[in-house]
N, C-alpha and C. Protein backbone atom coordinates (compact mmCIF):
# COMPACT_ATOMS: atom_id res chain seq x y z
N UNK A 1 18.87 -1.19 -7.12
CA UNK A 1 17.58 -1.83 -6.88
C UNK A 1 16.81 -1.88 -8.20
N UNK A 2 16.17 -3.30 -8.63
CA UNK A 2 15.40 -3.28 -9.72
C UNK A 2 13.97 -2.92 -9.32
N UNK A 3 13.29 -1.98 -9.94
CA UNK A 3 11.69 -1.27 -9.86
C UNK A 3 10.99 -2.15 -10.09
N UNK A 4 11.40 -3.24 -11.42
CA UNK A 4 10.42 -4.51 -11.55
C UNK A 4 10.16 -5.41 -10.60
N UNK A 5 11.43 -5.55 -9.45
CA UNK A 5 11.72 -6.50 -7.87
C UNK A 5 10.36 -5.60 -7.28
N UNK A 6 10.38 -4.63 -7.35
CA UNK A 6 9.30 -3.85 -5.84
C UNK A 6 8.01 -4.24 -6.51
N UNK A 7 7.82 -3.76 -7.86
CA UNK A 7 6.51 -3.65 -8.30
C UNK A 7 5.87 -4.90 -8.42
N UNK A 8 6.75 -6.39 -8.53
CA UNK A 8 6.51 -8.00 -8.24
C UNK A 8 6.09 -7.98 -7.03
N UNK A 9 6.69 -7.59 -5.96
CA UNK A 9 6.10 -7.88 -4.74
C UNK A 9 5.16 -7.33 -4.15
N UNK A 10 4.97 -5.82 -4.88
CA UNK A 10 3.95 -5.04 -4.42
C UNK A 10 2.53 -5.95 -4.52
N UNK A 11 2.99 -6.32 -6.13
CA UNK A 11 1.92 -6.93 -6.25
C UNK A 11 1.62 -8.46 -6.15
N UNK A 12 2.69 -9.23 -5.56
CA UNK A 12 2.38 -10.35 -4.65
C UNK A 12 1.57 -10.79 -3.48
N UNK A 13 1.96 -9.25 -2.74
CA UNK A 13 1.06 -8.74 -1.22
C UNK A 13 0.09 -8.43 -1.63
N UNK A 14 -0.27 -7.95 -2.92
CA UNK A 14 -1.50 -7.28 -2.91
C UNK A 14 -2.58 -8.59 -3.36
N UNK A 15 -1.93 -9.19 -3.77
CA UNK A 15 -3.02 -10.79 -4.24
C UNK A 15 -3.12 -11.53 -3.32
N UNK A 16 -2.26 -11.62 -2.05
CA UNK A 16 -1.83 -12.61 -0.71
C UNK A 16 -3.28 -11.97 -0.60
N UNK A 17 -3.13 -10.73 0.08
CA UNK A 17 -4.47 -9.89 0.94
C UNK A 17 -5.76 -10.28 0.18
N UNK A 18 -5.78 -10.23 -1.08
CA UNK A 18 -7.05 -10.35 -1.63
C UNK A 18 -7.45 -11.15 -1.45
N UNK A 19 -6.62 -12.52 -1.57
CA UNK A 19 -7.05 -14.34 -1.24
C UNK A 19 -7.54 -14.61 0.35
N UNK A 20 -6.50 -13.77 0.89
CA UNK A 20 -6.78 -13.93 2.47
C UNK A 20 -7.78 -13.26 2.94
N UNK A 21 -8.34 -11.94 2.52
CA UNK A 21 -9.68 -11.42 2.67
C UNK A 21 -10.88 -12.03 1.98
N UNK A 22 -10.77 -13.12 1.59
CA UNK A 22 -12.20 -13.52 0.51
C UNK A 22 -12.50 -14.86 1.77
N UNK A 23 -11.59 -14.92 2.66
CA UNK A 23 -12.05 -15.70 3.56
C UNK A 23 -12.52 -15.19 4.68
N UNK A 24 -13.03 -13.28 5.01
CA UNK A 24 -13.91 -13.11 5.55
C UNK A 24 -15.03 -13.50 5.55
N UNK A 25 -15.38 -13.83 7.17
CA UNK A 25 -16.81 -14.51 7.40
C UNK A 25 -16.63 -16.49 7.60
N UNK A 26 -15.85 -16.61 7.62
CA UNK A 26 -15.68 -18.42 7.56
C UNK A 26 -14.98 -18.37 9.26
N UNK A 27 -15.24 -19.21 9.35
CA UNK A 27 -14.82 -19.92 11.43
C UNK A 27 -13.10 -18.97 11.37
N UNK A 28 -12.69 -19.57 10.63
CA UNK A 28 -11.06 -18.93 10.64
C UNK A 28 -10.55 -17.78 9.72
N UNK A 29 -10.54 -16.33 9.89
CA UNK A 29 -10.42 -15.22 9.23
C UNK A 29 -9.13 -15.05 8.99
N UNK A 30 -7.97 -15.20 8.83
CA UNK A 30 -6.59 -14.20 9.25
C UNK A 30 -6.54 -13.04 8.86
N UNK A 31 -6.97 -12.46 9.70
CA UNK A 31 -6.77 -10.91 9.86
C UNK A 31 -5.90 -10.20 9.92
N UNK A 32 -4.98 -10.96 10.55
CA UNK A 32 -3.31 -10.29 11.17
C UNK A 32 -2.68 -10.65 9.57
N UNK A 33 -2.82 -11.32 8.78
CA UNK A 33 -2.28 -11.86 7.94
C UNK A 33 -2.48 -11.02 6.36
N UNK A 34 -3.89 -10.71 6.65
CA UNK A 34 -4.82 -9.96 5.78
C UNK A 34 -4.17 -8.45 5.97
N UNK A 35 -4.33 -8.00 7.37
CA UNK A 35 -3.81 -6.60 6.58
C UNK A 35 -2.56 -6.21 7.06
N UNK A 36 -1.33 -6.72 7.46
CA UNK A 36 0.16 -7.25 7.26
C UNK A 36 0.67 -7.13 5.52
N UNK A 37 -0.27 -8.20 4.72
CA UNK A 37 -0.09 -8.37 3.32
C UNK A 37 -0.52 -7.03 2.70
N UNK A 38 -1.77 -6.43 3.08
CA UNK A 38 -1.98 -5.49 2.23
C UNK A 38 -1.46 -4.34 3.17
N UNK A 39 -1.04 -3.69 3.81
CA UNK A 39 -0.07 -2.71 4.44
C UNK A 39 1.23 -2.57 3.75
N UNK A 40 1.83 -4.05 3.72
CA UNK A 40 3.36 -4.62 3.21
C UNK A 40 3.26 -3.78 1.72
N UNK A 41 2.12 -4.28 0.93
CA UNK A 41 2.18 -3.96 -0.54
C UNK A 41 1.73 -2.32 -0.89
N UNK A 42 1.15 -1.94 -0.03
CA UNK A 42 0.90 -0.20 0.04
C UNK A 42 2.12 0.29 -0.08
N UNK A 43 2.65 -0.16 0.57
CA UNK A 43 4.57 0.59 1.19
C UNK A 43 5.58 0.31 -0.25
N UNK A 44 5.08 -0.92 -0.83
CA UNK A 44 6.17 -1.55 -1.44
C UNK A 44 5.58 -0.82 -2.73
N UNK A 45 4.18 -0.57 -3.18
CA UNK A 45 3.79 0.24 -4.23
C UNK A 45 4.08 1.78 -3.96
N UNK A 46 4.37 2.08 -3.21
CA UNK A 46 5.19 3.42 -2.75
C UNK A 46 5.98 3.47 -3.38
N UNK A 47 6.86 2.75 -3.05
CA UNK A 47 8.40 2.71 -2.74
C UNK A 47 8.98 2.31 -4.07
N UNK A 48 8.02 1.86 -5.38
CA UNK A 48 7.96 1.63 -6.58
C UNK A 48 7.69 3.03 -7.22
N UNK A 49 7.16 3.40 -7.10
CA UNK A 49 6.71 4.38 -7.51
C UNK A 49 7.55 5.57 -7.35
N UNK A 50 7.97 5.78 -5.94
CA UNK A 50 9.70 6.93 -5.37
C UNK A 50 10.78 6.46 -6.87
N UNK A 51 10.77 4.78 -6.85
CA UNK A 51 12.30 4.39 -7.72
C UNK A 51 11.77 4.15 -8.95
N UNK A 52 10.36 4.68 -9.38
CA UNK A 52 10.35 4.44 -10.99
C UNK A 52 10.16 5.97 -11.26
N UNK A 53 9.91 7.24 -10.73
CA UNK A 53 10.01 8.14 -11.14
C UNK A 53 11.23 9.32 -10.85
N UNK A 54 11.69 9.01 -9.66
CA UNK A 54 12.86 9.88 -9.06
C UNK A 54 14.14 8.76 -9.29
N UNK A 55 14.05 7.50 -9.00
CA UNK A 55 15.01 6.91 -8.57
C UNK A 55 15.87 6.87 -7.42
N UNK A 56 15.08 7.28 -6.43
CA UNK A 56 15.29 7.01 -5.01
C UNK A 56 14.60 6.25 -4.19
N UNK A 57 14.94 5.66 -3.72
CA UNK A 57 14.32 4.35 -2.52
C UNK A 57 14.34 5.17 -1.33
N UNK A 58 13.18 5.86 -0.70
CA UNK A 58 13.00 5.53 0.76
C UNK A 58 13.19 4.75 1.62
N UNK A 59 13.85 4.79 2.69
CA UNK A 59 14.13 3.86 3.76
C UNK A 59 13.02 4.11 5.00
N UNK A 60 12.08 4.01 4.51
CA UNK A 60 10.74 4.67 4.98
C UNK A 60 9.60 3.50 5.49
N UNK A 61 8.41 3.30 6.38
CA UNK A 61 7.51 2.84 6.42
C UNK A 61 6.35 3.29 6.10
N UNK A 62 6.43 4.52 6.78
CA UNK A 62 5.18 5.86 6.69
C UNK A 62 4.82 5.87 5.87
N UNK A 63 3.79 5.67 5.31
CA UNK A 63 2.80 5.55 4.02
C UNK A 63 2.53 6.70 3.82
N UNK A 64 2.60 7.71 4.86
CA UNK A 64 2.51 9.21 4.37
C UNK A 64 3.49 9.84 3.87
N UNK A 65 4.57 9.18 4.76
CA UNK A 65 5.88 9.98 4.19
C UNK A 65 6.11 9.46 3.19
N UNK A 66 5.96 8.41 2.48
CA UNK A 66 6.50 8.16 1.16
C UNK A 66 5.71 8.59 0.21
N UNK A 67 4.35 8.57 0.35
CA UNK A 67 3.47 9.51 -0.37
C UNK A 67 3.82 10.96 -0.57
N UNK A 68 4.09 11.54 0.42
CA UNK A 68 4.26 12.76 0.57
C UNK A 68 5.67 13.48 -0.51
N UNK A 69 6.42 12.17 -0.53
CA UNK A 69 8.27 12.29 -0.73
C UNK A 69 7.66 12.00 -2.66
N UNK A 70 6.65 11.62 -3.04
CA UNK A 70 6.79 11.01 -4.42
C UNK A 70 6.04 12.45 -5.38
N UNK A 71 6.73 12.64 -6.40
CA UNK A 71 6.16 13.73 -7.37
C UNK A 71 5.08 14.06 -7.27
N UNK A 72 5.02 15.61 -7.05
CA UNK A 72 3.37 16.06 -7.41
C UNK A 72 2.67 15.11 -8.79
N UNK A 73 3.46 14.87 -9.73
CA UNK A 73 1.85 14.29 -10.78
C UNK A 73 1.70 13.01 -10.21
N UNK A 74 2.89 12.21 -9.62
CA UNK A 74 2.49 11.18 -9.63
C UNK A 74 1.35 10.99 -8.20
N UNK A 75 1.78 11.69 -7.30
CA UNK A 75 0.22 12.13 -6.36
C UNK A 75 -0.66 12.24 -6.98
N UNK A 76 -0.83 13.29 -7.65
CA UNK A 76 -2.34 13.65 -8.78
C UNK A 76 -2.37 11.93 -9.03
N UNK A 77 -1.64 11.53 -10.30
CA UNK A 77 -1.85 10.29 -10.30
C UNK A 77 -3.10 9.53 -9.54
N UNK A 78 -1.99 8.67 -8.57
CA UNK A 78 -2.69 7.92 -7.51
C UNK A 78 -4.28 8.98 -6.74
N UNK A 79 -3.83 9.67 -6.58
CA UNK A 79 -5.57 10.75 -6.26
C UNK A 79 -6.17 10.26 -7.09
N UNK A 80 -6.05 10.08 -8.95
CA UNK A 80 -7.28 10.32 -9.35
C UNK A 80 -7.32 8.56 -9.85
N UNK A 81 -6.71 8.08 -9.15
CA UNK A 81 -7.24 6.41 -9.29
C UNK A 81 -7.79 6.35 -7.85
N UNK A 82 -7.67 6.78 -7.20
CA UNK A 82 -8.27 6.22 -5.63
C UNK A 82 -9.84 6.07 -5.88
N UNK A 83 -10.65 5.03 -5.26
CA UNK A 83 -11.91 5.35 -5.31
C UNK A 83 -12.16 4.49 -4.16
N UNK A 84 -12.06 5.46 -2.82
CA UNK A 84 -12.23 4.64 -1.61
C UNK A 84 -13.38 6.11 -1.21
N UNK A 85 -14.05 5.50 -0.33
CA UNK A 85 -14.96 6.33 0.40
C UNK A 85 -14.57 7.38 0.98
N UNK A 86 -13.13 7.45 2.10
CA UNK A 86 -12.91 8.53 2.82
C UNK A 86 -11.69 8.78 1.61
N UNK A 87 -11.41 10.64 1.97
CA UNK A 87 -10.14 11.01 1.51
C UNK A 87 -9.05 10.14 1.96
N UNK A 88 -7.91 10.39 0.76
CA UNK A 88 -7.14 9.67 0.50
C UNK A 88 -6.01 9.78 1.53
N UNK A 89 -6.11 11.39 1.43
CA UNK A 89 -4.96 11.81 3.00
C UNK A 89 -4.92 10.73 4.14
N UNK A 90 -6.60 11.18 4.11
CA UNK A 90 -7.22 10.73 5.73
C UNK A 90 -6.85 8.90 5.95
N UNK A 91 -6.53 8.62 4.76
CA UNK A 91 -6.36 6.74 4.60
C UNK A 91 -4.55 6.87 4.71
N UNK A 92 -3.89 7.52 4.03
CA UNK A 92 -2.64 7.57 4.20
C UNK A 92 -2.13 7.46 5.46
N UNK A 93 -2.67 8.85 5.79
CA UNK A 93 -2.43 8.84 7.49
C UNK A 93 -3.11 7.94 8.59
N UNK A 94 -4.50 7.26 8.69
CA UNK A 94 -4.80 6.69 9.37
C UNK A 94 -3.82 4.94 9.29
N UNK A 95 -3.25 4.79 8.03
CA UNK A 95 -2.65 3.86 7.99
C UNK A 95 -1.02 4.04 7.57
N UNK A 96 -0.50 4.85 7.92
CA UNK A 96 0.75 5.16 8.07
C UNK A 96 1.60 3.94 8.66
N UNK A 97 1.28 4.24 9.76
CA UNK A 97 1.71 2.72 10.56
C UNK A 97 1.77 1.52 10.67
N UNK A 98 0.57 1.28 9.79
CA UNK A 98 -0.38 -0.41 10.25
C UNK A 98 0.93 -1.16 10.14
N UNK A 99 1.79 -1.11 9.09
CA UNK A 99 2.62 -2.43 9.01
C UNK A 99 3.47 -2.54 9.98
N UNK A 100 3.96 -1.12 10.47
CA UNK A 100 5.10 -1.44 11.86
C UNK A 100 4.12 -1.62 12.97
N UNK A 101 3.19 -1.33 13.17
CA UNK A 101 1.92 -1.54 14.53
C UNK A 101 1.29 -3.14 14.34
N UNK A 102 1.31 -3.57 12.95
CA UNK A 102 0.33 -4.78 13.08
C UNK A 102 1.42 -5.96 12.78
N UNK A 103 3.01 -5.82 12.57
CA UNK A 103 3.69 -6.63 12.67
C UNK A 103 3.82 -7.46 13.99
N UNK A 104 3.58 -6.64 15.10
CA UNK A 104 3.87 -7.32 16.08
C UNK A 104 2.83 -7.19 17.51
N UNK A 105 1.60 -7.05 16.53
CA UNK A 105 0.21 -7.00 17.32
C UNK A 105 -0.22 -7.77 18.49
N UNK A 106 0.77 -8.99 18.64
CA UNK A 106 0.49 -9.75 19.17
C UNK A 106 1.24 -9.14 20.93
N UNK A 107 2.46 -8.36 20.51
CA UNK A 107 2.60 -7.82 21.55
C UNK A 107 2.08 -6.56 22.43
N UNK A 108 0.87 -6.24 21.68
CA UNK A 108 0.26 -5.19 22.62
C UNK A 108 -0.61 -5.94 24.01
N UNK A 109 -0.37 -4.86 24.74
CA UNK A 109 -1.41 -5.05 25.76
C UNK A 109 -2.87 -4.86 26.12
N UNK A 110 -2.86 -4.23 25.08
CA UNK A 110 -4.62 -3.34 25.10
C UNK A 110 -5.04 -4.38 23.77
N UNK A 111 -6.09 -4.57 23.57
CA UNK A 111 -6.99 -5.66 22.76
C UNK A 111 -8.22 -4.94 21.80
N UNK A 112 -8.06 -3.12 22.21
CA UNK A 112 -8.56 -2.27 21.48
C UNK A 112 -7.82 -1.14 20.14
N UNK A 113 -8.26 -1.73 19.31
CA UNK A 113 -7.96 -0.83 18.33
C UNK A 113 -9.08 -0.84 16.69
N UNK A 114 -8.76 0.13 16.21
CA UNK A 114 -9.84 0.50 14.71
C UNK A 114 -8.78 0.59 13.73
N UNK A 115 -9.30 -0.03 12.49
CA UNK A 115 -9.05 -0.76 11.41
C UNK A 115 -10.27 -0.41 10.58
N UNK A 116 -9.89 0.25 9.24
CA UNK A 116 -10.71 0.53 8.37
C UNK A 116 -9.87 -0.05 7.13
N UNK A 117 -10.24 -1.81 6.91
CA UNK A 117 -9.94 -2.41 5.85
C UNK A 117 -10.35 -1.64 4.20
N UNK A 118 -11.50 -1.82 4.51
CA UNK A 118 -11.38 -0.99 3.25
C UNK A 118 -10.91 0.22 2.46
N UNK A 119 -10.69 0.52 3.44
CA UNK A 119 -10.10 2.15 2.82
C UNK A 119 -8.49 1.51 2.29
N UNK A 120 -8.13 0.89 2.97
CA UNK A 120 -6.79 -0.07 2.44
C UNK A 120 -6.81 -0.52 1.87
N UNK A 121 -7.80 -1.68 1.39
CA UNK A 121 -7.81 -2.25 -0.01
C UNK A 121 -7.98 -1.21 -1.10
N UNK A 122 -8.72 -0.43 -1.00
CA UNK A 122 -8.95 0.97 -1.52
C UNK A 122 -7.92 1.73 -2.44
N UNK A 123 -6.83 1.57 -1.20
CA UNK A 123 -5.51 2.32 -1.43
C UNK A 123 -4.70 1.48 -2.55
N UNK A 124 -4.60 0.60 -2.24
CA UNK A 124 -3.56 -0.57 -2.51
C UNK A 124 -4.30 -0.53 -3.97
N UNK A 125 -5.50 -0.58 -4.40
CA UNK A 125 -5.69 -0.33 -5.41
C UNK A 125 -5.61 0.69 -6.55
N UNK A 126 -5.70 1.63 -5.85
CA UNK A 126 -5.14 2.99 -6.93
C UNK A 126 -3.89 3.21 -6.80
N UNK A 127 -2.80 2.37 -5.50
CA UNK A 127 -1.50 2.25 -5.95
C UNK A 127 -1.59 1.58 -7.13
N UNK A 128 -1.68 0.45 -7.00
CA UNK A 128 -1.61 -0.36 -8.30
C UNK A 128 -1.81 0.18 -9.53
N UNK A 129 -3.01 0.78 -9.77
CA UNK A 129 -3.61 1.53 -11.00
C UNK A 129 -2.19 2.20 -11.32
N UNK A 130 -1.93 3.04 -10.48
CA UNK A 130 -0.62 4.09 -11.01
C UNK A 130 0.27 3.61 -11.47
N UNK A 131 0.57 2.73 -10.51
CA UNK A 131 1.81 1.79 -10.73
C UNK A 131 2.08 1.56 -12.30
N UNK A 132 0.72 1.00 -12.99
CA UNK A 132 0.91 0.28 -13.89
C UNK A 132 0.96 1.32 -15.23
N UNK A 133 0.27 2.35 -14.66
CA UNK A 133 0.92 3.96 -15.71
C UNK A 133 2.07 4.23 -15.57
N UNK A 134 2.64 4.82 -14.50
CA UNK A 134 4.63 4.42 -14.32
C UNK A 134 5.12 3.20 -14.95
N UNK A 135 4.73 2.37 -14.69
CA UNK A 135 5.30 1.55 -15.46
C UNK A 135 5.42 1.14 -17.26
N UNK A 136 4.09 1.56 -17.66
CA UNK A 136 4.17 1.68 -19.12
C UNK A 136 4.70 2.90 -18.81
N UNK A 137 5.05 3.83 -18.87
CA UNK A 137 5.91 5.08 -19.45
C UNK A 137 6.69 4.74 -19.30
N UNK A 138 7.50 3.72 -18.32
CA UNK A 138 9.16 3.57 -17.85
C UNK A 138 9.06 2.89 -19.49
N UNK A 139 8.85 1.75 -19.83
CA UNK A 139 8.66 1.04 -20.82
C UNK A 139 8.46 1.73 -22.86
N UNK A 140 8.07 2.74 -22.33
CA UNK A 140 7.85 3.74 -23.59
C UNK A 140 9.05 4.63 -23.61
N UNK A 141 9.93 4.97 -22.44
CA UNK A 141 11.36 6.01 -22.55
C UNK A 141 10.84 7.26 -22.67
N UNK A 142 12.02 8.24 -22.77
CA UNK A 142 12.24 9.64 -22.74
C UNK A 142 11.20 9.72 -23.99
């Protein structure tokens, strides 16, 4: 697996979501679309991050578990880029799921559920930040 393939798409999803969220507030929102894209790119900046410092790919969704699975610094890391309102845990875990839960939203039966967008854009952003420190060091060598 190439790290540059994940970290392209990470950050493909993460620009989809941004474009598709700047159309909050207009007659037609996509929401399902909006945080699908930025869920997708949380996971995929994970999962960049597992194969640019260990070199293992998770076969994972859990945004916790892949958090959880990636080097203590590179945690520190991403901690000290986060600058979302709630703890970072508390965003990991409250959105662990979203991408396998909001892939196929359309099939629930209940029409109730909570969504804290921002704390996701949030995330997706101090993935990124890190990302792009892993990535210049991959680029600088031993």
């Amino acid at each position: 697996m190439n790290p540059q393939w994940v970290l392209d798409a990470a950050r493909d999803f993460r620009i989809a979501s941004q474009m598709l969220g700047a159309q909050f507030g207009q007659t037609y929102w996509p929401l399902r679309s909006t945080v699908m894209c930025a869920a997708f790119s949380a996971e995929l900046y994970l999962k960049y991050l597992a194969v640019g410092t260990t070199g293992d790919l998770e076969r994972e969704h859990d945004l916790r578990k892949l958090y959880d699975a990636l080097p203590e610094g590179v945690r520190i890391l991403v901690a000290t880029k986060y600058q979302g309102q709630r703890p970072l845990l508390d965003v990991l875990s409250e959105h662990r799921a979203t991408f396998v839960e909001w892939r196929y939203i359309f099939e629930k039966q209940s029409g109730a559920f909570g969504l804290d967008c921002n704390s996701l854009i949030a995330l997706c952003s101090a993935l990124d930040a890190a990302a792009s420190v892993v990535h210049a060091e991959s680029k600088r060598g031993p």
